[in-house]
Protein backbone atom coordinates (compact mmCIF):
# COMPACT_ATOMS: atom_id res chain seq x y z
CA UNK A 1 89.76 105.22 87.13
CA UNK A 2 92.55 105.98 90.00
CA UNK A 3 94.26 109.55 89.18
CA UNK A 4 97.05 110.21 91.36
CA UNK A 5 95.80 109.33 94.33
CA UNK A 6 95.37 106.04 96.39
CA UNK A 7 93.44 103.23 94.97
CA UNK A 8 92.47 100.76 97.43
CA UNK A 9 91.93 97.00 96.47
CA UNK A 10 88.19 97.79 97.89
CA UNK A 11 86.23 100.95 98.83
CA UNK A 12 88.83 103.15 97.40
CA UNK A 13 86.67 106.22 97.73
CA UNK A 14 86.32 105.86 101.30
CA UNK A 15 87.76 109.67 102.84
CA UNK A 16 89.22 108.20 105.93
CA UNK A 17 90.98 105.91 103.93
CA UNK A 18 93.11 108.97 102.17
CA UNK A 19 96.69 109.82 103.38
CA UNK A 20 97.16 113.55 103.22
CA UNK A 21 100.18 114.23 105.11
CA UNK A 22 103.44 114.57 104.31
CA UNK A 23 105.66 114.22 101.24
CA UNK A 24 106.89 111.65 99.52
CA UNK A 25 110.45 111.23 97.64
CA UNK A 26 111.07 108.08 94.99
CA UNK A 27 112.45 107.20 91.87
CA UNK A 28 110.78 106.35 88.91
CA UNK A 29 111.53 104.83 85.37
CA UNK A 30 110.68 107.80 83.06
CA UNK A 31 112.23 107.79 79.57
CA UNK A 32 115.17 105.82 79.57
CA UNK A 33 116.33 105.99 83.13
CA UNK A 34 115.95 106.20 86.96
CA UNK A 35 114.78 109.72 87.73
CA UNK A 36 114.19 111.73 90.85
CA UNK A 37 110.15 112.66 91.85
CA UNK A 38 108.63 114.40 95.06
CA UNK A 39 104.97 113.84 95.66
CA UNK A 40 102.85 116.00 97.77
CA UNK A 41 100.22 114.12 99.34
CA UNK A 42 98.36 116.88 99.95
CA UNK A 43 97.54 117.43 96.00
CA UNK A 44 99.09 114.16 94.74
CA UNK A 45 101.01 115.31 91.85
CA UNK A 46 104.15 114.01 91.29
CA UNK A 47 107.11 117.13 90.28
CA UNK A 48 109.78 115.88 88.11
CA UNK A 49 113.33 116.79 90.32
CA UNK A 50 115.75 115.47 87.70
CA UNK A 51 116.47 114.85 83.88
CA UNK A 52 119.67 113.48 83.45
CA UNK A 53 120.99 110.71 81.19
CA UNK A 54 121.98 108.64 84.21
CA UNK A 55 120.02 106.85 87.11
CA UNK A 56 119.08 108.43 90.61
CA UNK A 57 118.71 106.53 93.55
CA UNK A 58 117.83 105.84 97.06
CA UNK A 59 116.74 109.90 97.68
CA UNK A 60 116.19 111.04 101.90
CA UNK A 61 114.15 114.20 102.07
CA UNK A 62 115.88 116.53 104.97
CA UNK A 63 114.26 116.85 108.66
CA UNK A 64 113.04 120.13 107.53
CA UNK A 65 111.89 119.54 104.30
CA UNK A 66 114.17 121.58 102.24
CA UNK A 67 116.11 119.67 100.46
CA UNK A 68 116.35 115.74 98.88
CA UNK A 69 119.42 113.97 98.94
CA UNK A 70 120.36 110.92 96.38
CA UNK A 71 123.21 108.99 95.02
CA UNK A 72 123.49 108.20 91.03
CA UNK A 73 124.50 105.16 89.42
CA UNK A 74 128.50 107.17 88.93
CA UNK A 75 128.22 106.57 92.94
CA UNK A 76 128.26 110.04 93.63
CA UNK A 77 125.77 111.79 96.31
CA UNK A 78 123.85 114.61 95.39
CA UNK A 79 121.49 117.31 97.06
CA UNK A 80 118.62 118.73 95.42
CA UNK A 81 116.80 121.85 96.82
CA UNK A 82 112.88 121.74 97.05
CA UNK A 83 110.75 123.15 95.99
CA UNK A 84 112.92 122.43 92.88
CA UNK A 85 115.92 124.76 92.07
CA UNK A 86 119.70 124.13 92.79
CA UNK A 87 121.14 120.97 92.58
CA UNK A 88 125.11 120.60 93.90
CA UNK A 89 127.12 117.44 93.98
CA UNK A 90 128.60 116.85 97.50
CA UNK A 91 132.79 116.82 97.77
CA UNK A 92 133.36 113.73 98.88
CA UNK A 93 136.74 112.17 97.61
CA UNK A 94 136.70 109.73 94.30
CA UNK A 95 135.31 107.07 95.13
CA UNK A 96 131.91 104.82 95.16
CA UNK A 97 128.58 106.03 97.35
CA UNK A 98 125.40 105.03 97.89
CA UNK A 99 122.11 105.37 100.16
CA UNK A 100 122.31 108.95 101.73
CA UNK A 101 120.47 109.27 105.30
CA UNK A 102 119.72 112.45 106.90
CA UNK A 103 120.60 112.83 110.90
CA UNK A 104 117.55 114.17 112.55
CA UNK A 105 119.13 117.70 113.29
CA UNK A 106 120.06 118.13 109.42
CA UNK A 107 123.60 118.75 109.96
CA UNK A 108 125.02 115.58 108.43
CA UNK A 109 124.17 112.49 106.11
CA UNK A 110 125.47 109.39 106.87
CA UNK A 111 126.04 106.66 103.55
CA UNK A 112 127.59 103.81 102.45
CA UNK A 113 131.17 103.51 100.92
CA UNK A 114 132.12 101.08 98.56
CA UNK A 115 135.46 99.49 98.51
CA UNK A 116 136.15 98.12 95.09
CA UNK A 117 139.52 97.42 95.30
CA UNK A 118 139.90 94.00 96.93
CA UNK A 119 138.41 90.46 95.52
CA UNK A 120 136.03 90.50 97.95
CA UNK A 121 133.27 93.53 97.98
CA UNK A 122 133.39 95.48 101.09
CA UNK A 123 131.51 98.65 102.48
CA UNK A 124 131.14 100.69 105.52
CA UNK A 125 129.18 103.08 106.77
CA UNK A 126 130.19 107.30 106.98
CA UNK A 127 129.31 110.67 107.84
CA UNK A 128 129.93 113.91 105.96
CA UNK A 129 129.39 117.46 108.03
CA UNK A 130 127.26 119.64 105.89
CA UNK A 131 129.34 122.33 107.39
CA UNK A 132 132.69 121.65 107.74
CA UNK A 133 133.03 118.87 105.13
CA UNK A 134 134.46 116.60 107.55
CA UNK A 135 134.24 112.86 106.83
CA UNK A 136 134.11 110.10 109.44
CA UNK A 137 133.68 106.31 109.41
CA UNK A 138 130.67 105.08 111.59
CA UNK A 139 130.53 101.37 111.24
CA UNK A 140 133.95 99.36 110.07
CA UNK A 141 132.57 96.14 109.84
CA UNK A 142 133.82 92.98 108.06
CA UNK A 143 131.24 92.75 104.66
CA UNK A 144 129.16 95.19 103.29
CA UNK A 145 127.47 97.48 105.29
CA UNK A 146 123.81 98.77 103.52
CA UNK A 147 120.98 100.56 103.95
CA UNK A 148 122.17 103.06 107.04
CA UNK A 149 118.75 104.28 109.19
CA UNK A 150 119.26 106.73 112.61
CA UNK A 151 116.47 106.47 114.96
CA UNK A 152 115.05 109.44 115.22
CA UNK A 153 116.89 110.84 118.19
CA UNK A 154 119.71 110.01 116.30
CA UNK A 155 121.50 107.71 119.61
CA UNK A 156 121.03 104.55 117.45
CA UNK A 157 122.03 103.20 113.86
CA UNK A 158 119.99 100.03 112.51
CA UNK A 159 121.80 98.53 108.78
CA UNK A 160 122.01 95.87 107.31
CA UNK A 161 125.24 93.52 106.90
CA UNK A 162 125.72 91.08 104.54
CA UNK A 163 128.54 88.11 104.73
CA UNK A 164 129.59 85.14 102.55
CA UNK A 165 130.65 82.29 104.17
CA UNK A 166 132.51 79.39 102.29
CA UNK A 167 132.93 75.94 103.62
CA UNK A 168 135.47 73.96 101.03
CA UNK A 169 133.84 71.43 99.31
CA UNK A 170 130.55 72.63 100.55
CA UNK A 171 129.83 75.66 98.91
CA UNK A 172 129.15 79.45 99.98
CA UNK A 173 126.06 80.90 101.96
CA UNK A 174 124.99 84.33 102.42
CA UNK A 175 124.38 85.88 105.26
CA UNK A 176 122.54 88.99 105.78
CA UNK A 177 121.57 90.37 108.83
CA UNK A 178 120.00 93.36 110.52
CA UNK A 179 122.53 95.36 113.40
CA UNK A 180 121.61 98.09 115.79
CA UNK A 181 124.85 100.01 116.95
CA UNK A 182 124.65 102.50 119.69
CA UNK A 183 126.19 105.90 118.83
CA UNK A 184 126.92 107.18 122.00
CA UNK A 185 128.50 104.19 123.57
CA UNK A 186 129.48 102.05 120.46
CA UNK A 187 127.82 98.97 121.59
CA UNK A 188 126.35 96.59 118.88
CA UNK A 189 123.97 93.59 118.52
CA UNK A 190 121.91 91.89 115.90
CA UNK A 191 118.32 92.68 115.82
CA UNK A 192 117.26 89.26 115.91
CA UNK A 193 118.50 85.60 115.06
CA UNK A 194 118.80 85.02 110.96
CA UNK A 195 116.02 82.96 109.45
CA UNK A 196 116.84 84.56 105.87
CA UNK A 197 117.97 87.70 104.35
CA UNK A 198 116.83 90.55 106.36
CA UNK A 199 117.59 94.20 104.71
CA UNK A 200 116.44 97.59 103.69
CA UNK A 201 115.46 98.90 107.54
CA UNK A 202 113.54 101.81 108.38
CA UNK A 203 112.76 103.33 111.67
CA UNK A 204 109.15 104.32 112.97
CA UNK A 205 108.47 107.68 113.95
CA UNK A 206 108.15 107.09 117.73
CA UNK A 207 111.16 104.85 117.59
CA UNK A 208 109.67 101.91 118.51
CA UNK A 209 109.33 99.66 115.99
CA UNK A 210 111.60 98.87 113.02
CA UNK A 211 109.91 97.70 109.68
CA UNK A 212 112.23 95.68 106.79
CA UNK A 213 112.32 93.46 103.95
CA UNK A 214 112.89 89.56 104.31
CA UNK A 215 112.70 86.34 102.42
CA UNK A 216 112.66 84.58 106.29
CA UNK A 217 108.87 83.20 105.24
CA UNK A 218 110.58 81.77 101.85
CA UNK A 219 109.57 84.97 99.81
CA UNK A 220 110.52 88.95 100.12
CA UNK A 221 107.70 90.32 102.68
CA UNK A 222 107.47 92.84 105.21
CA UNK A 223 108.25 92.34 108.70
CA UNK A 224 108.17 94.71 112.10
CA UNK A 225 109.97 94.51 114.80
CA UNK A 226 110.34 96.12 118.01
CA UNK A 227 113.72 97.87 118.42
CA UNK A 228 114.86 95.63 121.48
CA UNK A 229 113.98 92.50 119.03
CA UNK A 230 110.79 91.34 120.74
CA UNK A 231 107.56 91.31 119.35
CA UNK A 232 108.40 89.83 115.81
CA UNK A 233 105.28 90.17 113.02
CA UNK A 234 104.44 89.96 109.45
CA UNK A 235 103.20 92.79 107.85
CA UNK A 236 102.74 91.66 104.33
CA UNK A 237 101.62 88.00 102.70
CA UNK A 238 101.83 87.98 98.89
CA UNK A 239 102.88 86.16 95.80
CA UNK A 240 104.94 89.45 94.60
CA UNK A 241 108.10 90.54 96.55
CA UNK A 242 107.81 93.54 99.17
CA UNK A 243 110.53 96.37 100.07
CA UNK A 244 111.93 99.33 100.45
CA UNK A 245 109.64 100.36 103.22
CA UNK A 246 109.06 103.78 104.34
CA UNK A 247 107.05 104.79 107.28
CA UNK A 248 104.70 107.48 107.42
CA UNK A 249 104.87 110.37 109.36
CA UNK A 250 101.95 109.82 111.86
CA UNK A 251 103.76 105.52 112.39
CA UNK A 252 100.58 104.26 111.14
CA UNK A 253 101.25 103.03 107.86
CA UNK A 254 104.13 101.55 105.93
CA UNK A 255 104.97 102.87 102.23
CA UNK A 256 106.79 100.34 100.59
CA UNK A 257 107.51 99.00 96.49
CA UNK A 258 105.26 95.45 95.07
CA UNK A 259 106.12 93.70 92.43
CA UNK A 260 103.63 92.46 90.94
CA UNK A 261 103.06 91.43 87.24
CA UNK A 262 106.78 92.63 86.36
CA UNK A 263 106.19 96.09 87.75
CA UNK A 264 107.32 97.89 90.77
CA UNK A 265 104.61 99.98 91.85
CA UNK A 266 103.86 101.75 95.35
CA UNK A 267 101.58 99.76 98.06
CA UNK A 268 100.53 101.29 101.69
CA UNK A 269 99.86 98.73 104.83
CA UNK A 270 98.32 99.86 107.62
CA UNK A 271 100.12 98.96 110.56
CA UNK A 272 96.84 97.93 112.72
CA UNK A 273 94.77 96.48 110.38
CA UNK A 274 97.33 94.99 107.68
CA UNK A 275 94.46 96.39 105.07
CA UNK A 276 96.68 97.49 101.72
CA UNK A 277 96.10 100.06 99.44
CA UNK A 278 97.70 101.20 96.05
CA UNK A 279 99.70 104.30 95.45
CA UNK A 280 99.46 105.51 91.81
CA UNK A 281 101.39 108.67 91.30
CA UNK A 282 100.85 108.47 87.56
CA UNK A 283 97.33 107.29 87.33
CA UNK A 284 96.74 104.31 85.27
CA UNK A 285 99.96 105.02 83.35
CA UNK A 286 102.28 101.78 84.58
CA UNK A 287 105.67 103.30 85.67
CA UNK A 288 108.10 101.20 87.52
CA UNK A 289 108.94 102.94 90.45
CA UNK A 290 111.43 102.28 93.67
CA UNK A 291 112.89 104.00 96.24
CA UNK A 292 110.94 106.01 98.66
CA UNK A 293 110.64 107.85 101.09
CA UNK A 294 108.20 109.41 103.65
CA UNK A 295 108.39 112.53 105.46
């Protein structure tokens, strides 16, 4: 039987094969919607953050641990204190938010901003001042803009952009790419030529390497990167789909969602070895789960 802790596929009771650092924020399926958890990996048990009627999503613990912040499926962004207490809503103006990211000082989040008003979906990339309140765009790009990750000096952004490209009488193609952008002198690139849908970035702890999500291998795996675009490798081979990664805090493994069997469930990969273990905050209970992130 696996409690909550990590099961791996084989010698699971191994102790250097436990991961008791850090914390751990996600979202998991309980009752009848998306709701917010923290998990401690020192004592592995999941604490309950929210109980609303509608989902939470795509929660960034703070640099210093003190707080969580989230959107909800209204598109709003929220903050929730930990250990648990107040929760506040943040001011921004009416309007349609995801994918909150802390900057490594705490003093702002950067997100994504929706515009729903034209036929074709658009989204850029902003900053709200804890503060002040002040709101500034970061990326105006042509698309939508997803998935916002700061290195962690905080010089350089990494996102994902997707495009649709129609050719008349041929059809339209998607393109979705991976962008570094340079926040102190604005240049930008791609990370690395598109050979599929590349998405859902996240930045290693040393700020070397960048893990992500891609179908480029003709399913959704993991791939790493370094953050010049050299040194291109596979980090997961499965039948099930791999993402939303999340790096842990010593850059030595990579926390990231499996489906498998019609569930979403937690998996670790260990960044040498490429040996994979389970994550089973609720035992042998099956809860889908999505969303996290390491810290």
């Amino acid at each position: 039987m696996c409690g909550i802790a990590l099961c791996a596929f084989a010698d699971s009771g191994r102790a250097e094969d436990r991961v008791e650092q850090g914390r751990i924020a996600f979202v998991a399926f309980v009752g009848e919607n998306w709701n917010l958890f923290e998990l401690d990996m020192a004592s592995r048990k999941p604490v309950q953050l929210t109980a609303t009627g509608i989902d939470e999503l795509t929660p960034a613990l703070s640099p210093d641990g003190s707080q969580v912040a989230y959107a909800n499926s209204h598109g709003e962004l929220w903050l929730a204190d930990l250990p648990p207490g107040k929760t506040e809503r943040l001011p921004l103006p009416a309007g349609q938010y995801a994918a909150p990211v802390w900057s490594p000082d705490g003093k702002s989040l950067l997100y994504v901003a929706y515009d729903l008003s034209e036929k074709e979906e658009s989204a850029e990339i902003r900053r709200y001042w804890l503060g002040t309140g002040k709101i500034e765009p970061v990326v105006l790009q042509r698309g939508v803009q997803d998935s916002p990750v700061l290195s962690p000096l905080g010089n350089n952004l990494v996102y994902s952009s997707t495009m649709t490209i129609t050719v008349p009488g041929m059809g339209t193609s998607l393109l979705r790419q991976l962008w570094i952008v340079s926040l102190v002198d604005g240049t930008a690139r791609t990370l690395l030529p598109t050979g599929g849908e590349d998405t859902e970035p996240a930045w290693s702890p040393d700020g070397e390497r960048i893990v992500f999500s891609s179908n480029r291998s003709g399913q959704s795996d993991l791939w790493s990167i370094r953050a010049d675009g050299s040194s291109l490798r596979r980090l997961t081979d499965s039948p099930g789909a791999e993402m939303h990664p999340a790096w842990s805090p010593d850059g030595e493994k990579v926390l990231y969602v499996a489906v498998k069997q019609g569930y979403m469930d937690l998996e670790l990969v260990d960044v040498g070895t490429g040996r994979v273990e389970q994550l089973r905050p609720f035992g042998e209970k099956r809860v889908d789960i999505r969303d996290p992130h390491w810290r």
